[in-house]
C-alpha atoms as a PDB file:
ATOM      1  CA  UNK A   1      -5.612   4.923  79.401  1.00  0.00           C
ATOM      2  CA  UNK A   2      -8.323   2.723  77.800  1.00  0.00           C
ATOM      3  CA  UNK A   3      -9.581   3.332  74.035  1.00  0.00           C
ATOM      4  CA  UNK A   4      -8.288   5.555  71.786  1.00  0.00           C
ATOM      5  CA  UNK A   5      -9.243   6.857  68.254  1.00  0.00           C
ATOM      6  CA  UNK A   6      -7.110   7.340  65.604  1.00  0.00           C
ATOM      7  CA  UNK A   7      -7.572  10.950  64.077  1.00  0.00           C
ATOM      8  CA  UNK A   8      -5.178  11.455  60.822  1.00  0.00           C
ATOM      9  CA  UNK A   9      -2.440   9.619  63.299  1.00  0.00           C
ATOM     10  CA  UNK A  10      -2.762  11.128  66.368  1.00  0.00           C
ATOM     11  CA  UNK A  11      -4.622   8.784  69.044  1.00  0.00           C
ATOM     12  CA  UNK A  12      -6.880  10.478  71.224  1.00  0.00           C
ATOM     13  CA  UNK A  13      -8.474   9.207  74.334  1.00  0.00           C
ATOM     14  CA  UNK A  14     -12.484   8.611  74.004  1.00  0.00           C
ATOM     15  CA  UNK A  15     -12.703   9.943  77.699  1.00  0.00           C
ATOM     16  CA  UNK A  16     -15.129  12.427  79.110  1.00  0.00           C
ATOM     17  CA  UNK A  17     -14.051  15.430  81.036  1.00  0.00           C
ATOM     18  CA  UNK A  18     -15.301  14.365  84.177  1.00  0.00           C
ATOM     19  CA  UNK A  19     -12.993  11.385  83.727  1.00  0.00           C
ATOM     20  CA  UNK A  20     -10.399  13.392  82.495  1.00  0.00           C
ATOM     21  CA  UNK A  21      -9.990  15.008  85.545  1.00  0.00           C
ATOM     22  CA  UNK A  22     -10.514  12.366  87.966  1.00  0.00           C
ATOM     23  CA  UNK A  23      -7.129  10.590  86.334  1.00  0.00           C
ATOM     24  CA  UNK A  24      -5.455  13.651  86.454  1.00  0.00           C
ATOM     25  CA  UNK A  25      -6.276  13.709  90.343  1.00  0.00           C
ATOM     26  CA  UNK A  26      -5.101  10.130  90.607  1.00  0.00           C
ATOM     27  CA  UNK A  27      -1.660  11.131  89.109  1.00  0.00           C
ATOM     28  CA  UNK A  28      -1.444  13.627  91.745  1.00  0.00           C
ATOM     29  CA  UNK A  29      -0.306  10.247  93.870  1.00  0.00           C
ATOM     30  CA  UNK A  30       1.978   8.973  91.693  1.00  0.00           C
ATOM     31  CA  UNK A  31       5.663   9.181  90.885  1.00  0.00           C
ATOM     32  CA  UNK A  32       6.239  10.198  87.018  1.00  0.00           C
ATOM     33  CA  UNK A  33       5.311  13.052  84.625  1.00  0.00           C
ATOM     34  CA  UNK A  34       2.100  12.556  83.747  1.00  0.00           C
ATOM     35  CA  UNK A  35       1.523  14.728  79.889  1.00  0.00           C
ATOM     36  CA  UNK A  36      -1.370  15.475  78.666  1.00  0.00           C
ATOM     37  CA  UNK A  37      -2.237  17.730  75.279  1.00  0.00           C
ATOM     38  CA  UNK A  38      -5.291  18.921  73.685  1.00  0.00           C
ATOM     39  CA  UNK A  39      -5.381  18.844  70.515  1.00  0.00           C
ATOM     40  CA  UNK A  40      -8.231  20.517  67.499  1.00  0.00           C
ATOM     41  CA  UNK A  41      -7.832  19.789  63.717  1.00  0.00           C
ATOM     42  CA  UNK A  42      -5.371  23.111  63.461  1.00  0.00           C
ATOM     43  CA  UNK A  43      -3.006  20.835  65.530  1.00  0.00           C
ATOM     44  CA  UNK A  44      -3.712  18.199  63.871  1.00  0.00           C
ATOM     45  CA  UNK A  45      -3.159  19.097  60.464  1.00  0.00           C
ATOM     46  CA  UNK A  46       0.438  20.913  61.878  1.00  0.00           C
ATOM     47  CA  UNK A  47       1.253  16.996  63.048  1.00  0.00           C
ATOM     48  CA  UNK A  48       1.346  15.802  59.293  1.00  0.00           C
ATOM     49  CA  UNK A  49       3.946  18.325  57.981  1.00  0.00           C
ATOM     50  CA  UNK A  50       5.520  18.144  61.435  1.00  0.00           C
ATOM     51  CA  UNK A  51       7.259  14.544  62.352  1.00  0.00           C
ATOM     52  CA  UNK A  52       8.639  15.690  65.634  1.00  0.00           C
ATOM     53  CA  UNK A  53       5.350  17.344  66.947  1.00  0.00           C
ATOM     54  CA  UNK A  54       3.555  14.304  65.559  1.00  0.00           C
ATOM     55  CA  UNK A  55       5.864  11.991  67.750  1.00  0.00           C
ATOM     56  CA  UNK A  56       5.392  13.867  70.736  1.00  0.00           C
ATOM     57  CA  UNK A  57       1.867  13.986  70.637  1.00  0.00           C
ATOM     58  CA  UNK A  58       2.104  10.228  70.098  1.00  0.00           C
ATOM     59  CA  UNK A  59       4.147  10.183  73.017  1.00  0.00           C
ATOM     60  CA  UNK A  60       1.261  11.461  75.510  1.00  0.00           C
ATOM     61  CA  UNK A  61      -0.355   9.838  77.849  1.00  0.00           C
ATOM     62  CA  UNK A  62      -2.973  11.806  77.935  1.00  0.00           C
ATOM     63  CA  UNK A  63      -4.769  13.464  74.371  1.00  0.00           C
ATOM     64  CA  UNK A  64      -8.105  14.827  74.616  1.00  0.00           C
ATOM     65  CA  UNK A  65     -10.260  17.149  71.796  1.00  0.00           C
ATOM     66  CA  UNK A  66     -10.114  20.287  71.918  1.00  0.00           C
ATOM     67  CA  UNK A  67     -12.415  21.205  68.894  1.00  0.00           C
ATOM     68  CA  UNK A  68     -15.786  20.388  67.673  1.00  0.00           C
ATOM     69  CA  UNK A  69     -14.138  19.309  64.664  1.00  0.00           C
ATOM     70  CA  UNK A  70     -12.349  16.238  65.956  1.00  0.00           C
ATOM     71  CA  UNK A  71     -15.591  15.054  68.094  1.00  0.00           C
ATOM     72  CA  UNK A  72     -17.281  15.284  64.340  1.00  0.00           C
ATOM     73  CA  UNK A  73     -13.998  13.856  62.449  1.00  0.00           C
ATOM     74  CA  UNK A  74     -14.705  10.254  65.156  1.00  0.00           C
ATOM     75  CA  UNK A  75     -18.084   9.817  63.179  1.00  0.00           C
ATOM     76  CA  UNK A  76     -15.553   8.618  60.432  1.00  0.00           C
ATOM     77  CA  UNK A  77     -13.931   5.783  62.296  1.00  0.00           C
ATOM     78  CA  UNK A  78     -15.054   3.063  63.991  1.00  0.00           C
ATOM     79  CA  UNK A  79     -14.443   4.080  67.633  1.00  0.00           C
ATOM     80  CA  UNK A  80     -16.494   7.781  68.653  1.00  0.00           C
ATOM     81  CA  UNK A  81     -15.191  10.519  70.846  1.00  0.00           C
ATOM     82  CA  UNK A  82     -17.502  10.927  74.030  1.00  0.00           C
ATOM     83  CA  UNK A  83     -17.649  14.685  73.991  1.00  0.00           C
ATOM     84  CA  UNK A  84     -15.492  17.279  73.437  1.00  0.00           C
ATOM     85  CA  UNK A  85     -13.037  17.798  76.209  1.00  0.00           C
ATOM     86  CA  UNK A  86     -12.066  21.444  75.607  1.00  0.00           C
ATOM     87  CA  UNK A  87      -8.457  22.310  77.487  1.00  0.00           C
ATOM     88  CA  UNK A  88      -9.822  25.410  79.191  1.00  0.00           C
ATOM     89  CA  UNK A  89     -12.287  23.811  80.871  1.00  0.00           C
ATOM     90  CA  UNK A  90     -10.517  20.495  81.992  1.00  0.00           C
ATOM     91  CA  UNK A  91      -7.707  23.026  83.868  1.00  0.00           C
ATOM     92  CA  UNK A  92     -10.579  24.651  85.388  1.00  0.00           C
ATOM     93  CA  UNK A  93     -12.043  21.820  86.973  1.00  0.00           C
ATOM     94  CA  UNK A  94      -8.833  20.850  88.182  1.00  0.00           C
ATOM     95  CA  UNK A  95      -8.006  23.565  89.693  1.00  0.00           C
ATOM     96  CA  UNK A  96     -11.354  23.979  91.611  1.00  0.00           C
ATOM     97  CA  UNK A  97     -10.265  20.352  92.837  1.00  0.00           C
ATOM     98  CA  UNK A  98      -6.608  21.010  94.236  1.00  0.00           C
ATOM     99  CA  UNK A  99      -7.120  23.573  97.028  1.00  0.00           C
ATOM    100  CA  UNK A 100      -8.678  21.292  99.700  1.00  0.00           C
ATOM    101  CA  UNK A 101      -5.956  18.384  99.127  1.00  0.00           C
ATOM    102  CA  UNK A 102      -3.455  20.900  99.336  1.00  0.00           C
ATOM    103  CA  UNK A 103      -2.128  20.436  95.652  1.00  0.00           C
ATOM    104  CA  UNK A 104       0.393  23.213  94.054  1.00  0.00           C
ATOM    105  CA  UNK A 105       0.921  24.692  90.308  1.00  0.00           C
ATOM    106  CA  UNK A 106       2.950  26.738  88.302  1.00  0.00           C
ATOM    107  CA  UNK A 107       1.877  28.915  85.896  1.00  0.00           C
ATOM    108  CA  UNK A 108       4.202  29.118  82.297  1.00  0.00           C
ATOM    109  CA  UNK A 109       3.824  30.801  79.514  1.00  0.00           C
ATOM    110  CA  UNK A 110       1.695  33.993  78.067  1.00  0.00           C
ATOM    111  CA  UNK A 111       3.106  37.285  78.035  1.00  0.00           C
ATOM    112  CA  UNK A 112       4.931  39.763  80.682  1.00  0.00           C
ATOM    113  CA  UNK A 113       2.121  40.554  83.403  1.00  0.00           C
ATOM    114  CA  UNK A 114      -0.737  38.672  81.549  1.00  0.00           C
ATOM    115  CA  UNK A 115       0.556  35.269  83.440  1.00  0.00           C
ATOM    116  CA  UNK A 116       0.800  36.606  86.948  1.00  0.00           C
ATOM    117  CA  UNK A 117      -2.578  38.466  86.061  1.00  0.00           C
ATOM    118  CA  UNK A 118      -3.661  34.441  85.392  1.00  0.00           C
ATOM    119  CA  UNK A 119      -2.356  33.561  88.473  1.00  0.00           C
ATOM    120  CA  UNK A 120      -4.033  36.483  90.621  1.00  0.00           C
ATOM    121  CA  UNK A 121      -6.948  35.909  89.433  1.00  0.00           C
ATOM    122  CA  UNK A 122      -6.994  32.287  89.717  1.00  0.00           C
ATOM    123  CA  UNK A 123      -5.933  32.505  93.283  1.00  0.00           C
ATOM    124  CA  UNK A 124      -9.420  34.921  93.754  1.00  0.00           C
ATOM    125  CA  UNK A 125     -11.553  32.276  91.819  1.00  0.00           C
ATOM    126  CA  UNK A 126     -10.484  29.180  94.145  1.00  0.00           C
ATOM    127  CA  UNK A 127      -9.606  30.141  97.585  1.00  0.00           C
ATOM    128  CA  UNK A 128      -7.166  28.467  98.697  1.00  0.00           C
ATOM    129  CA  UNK A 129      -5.694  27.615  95.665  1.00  0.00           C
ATOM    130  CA  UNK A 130      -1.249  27.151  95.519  1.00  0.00           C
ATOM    131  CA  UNK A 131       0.257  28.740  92.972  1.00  0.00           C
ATOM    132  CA  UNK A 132       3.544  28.633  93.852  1.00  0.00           C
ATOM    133  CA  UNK A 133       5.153  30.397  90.628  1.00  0.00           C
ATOM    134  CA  UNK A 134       4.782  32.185  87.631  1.00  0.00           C
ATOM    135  CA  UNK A 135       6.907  32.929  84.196  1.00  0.00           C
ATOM    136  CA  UNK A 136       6.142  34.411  80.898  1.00  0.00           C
ATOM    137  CA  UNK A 137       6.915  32.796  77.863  1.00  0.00           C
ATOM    138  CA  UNK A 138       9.071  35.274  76.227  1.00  0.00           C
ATOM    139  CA  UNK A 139      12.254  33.507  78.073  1.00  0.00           C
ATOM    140  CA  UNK A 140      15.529  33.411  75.863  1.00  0.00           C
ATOM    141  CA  UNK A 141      17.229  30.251  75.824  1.00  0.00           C
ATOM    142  CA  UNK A 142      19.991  31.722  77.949  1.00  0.00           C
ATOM    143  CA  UNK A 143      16.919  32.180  80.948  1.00  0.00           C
ATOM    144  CA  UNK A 144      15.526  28.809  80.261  1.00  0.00           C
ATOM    145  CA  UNK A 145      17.725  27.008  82.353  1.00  0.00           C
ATOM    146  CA  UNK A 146      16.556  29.473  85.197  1.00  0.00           C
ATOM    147  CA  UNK A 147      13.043  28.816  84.350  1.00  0.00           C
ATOM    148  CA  UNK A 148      13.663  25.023  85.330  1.00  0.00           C
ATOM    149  CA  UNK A 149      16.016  25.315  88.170  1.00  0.00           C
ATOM    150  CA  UNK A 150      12.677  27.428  89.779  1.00  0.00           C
ATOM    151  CA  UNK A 151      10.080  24.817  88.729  1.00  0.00           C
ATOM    152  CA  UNK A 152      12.507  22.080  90.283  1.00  0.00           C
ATOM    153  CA  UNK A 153      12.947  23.695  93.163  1.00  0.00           C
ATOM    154  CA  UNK A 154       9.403  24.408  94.058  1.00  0.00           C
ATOM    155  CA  UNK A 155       8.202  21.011  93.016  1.00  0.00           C
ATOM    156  CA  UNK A 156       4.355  22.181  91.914  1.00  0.00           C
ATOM    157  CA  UNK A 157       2.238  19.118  91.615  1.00  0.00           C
ATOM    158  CA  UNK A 158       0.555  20.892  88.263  1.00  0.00           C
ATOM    159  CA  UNK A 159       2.674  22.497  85.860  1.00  0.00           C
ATOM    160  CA  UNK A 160       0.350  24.376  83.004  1.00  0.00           C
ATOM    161  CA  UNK A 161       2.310  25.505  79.804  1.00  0.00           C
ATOM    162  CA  UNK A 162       1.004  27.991  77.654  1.00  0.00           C
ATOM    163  CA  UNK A 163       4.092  28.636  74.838  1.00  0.00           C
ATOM    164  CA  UNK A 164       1.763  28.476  72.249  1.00  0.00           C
ATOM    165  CA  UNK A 165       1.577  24.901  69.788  1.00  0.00           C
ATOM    166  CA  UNK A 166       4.162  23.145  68.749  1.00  0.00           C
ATOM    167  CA  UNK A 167       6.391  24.467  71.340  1.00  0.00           C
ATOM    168  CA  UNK A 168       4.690  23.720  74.425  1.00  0.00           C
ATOM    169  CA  UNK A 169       4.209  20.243  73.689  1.00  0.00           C
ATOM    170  CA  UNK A 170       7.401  20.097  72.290  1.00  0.00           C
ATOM    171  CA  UNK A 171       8.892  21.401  75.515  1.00  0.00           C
ATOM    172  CA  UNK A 172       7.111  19.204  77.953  1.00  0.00           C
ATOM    173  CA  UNK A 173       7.961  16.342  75.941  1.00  0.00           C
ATOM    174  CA  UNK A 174      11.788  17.172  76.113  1.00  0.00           C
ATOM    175  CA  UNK A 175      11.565  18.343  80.252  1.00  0.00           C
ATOM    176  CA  UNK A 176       9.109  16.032  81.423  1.00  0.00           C
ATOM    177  CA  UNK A 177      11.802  13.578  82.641  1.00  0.00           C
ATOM    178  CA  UNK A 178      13.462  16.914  84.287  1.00  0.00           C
ATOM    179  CA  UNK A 179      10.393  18.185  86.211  1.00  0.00           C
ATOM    180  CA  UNK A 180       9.692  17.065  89.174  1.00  0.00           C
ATOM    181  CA  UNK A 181       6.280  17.822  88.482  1.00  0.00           C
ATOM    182  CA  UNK A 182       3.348  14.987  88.549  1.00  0.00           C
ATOM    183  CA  UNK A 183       1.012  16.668  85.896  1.00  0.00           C
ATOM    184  CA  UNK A 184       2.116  18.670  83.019  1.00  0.00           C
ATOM    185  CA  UNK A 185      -0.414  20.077  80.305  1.00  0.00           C
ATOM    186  CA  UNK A 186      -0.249  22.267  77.244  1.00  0.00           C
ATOM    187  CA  UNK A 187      -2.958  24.745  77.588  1.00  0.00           C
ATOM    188  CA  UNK A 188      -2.293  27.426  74.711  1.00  0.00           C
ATOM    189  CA  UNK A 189      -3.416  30.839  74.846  1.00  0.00           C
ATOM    190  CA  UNK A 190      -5.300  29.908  78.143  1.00  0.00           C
ATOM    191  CA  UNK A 191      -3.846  32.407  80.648  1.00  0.00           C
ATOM    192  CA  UNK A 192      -5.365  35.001  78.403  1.00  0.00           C
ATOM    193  CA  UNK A 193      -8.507  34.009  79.156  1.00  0.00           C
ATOM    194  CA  UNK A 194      -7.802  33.416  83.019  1.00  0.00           C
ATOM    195  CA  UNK A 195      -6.238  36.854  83.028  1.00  0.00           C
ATOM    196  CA  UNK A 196      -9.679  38.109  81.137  1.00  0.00           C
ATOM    197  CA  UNK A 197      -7.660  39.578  78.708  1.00  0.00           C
ATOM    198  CA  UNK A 198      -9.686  37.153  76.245  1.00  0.00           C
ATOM    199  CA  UNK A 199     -13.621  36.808  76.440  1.00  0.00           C
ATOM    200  CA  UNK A 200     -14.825  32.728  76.550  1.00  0.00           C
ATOM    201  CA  UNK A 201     -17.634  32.344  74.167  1.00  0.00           C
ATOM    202  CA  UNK A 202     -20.929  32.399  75.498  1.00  0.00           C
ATOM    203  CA  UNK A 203     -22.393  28.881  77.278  1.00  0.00           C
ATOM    204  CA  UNK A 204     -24.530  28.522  73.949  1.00  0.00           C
ATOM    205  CA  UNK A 205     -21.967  28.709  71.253  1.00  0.00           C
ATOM    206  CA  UNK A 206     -19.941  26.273  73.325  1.00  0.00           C
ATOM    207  CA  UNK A 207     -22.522  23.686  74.015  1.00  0.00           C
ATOM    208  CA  UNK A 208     -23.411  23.846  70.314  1.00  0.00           C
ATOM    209  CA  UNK A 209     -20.173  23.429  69.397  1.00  0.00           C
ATOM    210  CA  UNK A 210     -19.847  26.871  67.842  1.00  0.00           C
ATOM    211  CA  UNK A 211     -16.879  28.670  69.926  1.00  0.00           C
ATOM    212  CA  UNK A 212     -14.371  28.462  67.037  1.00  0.00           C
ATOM    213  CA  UNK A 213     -17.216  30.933  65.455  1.00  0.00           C
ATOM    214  CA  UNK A 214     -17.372  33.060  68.083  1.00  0.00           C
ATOM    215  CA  UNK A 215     -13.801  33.800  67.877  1.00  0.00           C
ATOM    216  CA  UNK A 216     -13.747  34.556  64.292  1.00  0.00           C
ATOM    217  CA  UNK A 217     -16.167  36.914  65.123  1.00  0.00           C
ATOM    218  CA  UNK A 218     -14.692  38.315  68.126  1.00  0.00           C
ATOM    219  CA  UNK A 219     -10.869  38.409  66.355  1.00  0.00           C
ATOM    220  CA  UNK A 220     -11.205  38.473  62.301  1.00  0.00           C
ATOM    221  CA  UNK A 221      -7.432  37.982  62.083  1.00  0.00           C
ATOM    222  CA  UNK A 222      -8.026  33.900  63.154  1.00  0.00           C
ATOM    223  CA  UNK A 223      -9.542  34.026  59.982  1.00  0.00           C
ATOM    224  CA  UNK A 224      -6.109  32.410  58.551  1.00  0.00           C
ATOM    225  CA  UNK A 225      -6.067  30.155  60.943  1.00  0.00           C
ATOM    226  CA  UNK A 226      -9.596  28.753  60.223  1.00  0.00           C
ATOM    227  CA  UNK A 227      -8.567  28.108  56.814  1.00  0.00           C
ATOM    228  CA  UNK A 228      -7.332  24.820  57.895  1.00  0.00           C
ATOM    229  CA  UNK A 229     -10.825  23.595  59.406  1.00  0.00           C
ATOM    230  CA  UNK A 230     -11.993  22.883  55.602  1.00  0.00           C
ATOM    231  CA  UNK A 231      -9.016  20.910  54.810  1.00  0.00           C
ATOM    232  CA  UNK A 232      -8.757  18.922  57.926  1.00  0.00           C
ATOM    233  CA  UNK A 233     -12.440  17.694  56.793  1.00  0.00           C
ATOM    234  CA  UNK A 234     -10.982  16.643  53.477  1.00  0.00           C
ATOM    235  CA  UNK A 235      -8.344  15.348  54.622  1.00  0.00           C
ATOM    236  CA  UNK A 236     -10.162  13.131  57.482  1.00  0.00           C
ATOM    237  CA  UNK A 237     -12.032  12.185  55.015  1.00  0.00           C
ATOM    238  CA  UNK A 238      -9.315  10.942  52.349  1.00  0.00           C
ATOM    239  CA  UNK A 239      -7.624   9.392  55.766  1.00  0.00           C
ATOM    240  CA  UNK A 240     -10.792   7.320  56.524  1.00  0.00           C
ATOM    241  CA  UNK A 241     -11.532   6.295  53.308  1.00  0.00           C
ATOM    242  CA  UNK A 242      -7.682   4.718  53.042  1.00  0.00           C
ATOM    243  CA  UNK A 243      -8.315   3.157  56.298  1.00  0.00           C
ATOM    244  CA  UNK A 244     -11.227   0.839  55.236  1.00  0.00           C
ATOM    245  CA  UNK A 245      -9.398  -0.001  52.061  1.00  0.00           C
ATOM    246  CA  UNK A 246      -6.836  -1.251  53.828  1.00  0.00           C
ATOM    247  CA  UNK A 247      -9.113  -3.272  56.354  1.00  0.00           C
ATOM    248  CA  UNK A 248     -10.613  -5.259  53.001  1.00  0.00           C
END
């Protein structure tokens, strides 16, 4: 997928959006699984206490940042991020692309009626757009198996999963053999936003790089959550600082 930056272990690609989503097109043609995940420094920092996750995001084929912070955490290295490639936005484009090739997706994850919600509206965004399913998140493991004998039978080109991190990448990563689907991203809480049951933050705060901000603002209980911004910095900075010793 061409250069790739090592962020506290977990390679990302130094890839714009635009190009982003013209290889995600491309896969479109092809015959395998193609996963991609976004990660920001919460992720991350979750990938150092977590082996598994930590292999499967090191199993991707396609990681792009999703967070100011990681775009800032490249500076440290040799190789710098292009731009922030924030997972919202990549789907978005995407989808605006599929309807007049005649591509399909399936919509999984978020919770009872916010998904289909995601879907309706999406549909009214992009005319013409396939969505050829739909399925909360809140699925037992007894109803799993039902969840993937749907997706395999409708075959959607574009499979978005929104389970939340670790678990959707951790679930792709285990299924993406099984799928017969040719592009399969973790996008988070995303149909909450497509469903505009969440607000995106205004052009300005995203262009400066300030969205995590706005949604401290806009929902105090993050602030947790946030907590591990400061210590990804200290950390990425311990981790670069160990790299060029080892380089001398």
């Amino acid at each position: 997928m061409g250069t790739k930056v090592d962020i506290m272990g977990v390679a990302f690609d130094t890839i714009t959006r635009e190009q982003a989503k013209q290889k995600l097109i491309m896969a479109f043609k092809g015959n395998r699984c193609i996963c991609v995940y976004t990660p920001n420094p919460e992720m991350v920092m979750e990938a150092q206490k977590d082996h598994e996750f930590m292999a499967v995001l090191q199993r991707a084929d396609l990681v792009v940042p999703d967070g100011i912070g990681i775009v800032l955490a490249s500076y440290l290295t040799q190789t710098r991020i292009k731009e922030r490639v924030a997972g919202y936005d990549l789907v978005q484009s995407l989808l605006k692309e599929m309807p007049p090739q005649g591509y399909s997706c399936y919509f999984l994850g978020g919770s009872p009626g916010v998904v289909e919600q995601a879907a309706y509206k999406m549909k009214q965004k992009y005319k013409g757009l396939q969505i050829v399913g739909s399925h909360h998140g809140y699925f037992s493991e007894e109803e799993e198996q039902s969840v993937i004998d749907e997706i395999q039978r409708l075959r959607p080109d574009l499979l978005l999963v929104g389970l939340g991190f670790p678990r959707q990448e951790k679930w792709i990563d285990q299924y993406r053999h099984t799928l017969p689907v040719k592009v399969c991203i973790g996008v988070g809480g995303s149909f909450d936003g497509m469903a505009g049951k969440v607000k995106r933050a205004p052009v300005l705060f995203q262009r400066l790089g300030l969205e995590w901000f706005y949604r401290l603002v806009a929902q105090p209980t993050r602030a947790k959550r946030m907590v591990q911004l400061p210590i990804f910095a200290w950390n990425m900075i311990g981790f670069s600082m160990g790299c060029k010793k080892e380089k001398k």
